[in-house]
Protein backbone atom coordinates (compact mmCIF):
# COMPACT_ATOMS: atom_id res chain seq x y z
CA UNK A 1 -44.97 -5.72 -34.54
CA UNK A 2 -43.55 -5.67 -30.98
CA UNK A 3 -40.45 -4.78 -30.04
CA UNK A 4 -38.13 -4.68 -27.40
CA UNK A 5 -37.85 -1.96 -24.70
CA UNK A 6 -35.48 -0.89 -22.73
CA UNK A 7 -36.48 -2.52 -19.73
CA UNK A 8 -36.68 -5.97 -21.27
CA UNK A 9 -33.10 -5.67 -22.52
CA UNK A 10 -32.00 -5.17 -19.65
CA UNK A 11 -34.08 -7.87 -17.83
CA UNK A 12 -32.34 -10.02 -20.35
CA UNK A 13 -28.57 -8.93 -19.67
CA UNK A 14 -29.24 -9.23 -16.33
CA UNK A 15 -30.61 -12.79 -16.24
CA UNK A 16 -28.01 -14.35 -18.50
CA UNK A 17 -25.88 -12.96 -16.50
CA UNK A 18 -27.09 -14.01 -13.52
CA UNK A 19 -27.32 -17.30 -14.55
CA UNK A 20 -24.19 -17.45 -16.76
CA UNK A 21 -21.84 -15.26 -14.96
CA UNK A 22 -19.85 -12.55 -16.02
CA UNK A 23 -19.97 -8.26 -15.10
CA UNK A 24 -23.13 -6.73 -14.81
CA UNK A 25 -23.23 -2.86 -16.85
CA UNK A 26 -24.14 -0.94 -20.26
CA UNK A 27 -20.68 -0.21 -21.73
CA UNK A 28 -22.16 2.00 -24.18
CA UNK A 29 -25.86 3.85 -23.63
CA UNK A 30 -26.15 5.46 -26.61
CA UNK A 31 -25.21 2.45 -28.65
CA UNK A 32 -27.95 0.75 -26.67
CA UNK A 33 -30.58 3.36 -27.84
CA UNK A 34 -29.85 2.21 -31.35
CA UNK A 35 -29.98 -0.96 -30.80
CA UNK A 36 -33.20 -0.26 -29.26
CA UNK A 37 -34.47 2.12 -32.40
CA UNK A 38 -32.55 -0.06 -35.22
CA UNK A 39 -34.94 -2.78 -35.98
CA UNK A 40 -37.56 -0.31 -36.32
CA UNK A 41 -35.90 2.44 -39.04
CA UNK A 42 -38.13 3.82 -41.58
CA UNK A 43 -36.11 5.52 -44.67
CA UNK A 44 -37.95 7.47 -47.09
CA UNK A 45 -41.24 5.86 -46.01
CA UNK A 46 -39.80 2.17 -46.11
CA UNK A 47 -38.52 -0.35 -43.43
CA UNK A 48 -35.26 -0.66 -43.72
CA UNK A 49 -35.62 -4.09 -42.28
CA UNK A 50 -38.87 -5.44 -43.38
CA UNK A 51 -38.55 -9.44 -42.02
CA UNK A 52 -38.95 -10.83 -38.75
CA UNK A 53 -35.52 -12.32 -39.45
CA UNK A 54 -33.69 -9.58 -40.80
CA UNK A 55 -35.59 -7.41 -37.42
CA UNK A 56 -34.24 -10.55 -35.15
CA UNK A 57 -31.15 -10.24 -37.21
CA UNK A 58 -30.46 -6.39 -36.13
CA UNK A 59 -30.63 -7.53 -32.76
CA UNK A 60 -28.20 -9.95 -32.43
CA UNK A 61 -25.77 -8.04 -34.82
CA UNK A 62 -25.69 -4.82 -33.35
CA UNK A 63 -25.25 -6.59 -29.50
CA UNK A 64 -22.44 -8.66 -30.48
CA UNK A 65 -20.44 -6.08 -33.02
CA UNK A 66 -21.36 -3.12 -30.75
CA UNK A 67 -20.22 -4.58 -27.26
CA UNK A 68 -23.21 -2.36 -26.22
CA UNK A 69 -22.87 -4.36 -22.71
CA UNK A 70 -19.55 -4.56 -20.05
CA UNK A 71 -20.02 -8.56 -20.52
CA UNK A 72 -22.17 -11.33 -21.91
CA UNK A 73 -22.61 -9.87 -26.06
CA UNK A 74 -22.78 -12.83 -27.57
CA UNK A 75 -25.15 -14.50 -25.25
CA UNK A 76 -27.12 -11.33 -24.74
CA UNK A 77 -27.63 -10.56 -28.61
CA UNK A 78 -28.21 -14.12 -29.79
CA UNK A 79 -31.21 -14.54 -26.90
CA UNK A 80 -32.35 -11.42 -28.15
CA UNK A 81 -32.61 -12.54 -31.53
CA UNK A 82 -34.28 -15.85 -30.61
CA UNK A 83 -36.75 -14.28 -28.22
CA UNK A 84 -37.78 -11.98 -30.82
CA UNK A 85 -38.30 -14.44 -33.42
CA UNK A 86 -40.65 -16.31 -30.63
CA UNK A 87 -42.56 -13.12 -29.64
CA UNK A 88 -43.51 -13.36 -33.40
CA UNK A 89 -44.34 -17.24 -33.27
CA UNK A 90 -41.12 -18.80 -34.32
CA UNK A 91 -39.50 -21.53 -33.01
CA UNK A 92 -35.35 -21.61 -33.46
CA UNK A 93 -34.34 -24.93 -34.82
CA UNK A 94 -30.95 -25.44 -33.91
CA UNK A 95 -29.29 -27.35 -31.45
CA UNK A 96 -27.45 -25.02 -28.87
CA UNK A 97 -24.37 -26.06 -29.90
CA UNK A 98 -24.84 -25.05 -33.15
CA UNK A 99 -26.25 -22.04 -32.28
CA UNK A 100 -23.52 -21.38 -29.47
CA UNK A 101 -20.90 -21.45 -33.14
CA UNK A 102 -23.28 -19.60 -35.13
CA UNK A 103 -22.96 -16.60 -32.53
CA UNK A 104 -18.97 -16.84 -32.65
CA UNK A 105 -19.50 -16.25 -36.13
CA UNK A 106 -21.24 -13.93 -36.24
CA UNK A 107 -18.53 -11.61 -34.32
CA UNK A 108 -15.69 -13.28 -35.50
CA UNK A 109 -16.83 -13.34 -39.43
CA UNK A 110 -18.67 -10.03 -39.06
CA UNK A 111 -21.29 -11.36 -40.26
CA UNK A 112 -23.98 -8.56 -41.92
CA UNK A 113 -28.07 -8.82 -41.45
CA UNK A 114 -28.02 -10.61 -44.69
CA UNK A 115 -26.05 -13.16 -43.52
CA UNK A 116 -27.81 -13.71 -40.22
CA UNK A 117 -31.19 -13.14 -41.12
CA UNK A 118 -30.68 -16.33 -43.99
CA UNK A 119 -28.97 -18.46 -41.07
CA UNK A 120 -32.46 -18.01 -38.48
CA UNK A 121 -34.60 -17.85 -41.63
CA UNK A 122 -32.97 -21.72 -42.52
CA UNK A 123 -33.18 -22.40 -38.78
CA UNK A 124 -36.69 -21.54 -37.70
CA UNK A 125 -40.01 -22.64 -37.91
CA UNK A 126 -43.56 -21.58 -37.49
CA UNK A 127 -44.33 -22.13 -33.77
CA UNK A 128 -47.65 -24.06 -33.24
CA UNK A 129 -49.71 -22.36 -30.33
């Protein structure tokens, strides 16, 4: 399983935001640890989160209800979900419209991993390589 460092997340906020506009920063390090560590808890000898969806889920949850970053949350935590789902040879399905909605959702709704990790799972396909 690979997952995200610190480095690329912040490659990634700093891209979108370059691109997209918006305030460069980390609004809240420590909150960006866990985001970093979350996907990857172990209770009791057990994932916590034991899907590539409910792991991409995490992601894009804990960016947009955290406001881990000055700017750029929702855009930030839903590429992070949909990268992660490609570095494990999924494809997102969606058109970016829809997908643009979904991520308003999920911060407006407060959507939990349950929720999210169904909405990419019924998105998503196996990537051909």
């Amino acid at each position: 399983m690979s997952y995200f460092t610190l480095e690329e997340v912040l490659e990634v906020h700093y891209a979108i935001i370059e691109d997209y506009g918006g305030s460069h920063g980390v609004r809240d390090e420590s909150r960006l640890q866990s985001l970093l560590e979350a996907p990857q808890l172990v209770a009791f000898g057990t994932e916590q989160y034991d899907s590539i969806y409910e792991k991409s889920a995490v992601y894009m949850r804990n960016t947009i209800a955290d406001h881990i970053f000055v700017d750029g949350n929702k855009r930030i935590g839903t590429t992070l979900a949909v990268l992660f789902l490609m570095r494990h040879r999924l494809q997102l399905t969606a058109a970016p419209s829809e997908l643009e909605d979904f991520a308003v959702s999920v911060a407006t709704e407060k959507l939990d991993v349950e929720a999210i990790a169904t909405w990419l799972r019924d998105h998503s396909e196996t990537r051909q390589v």
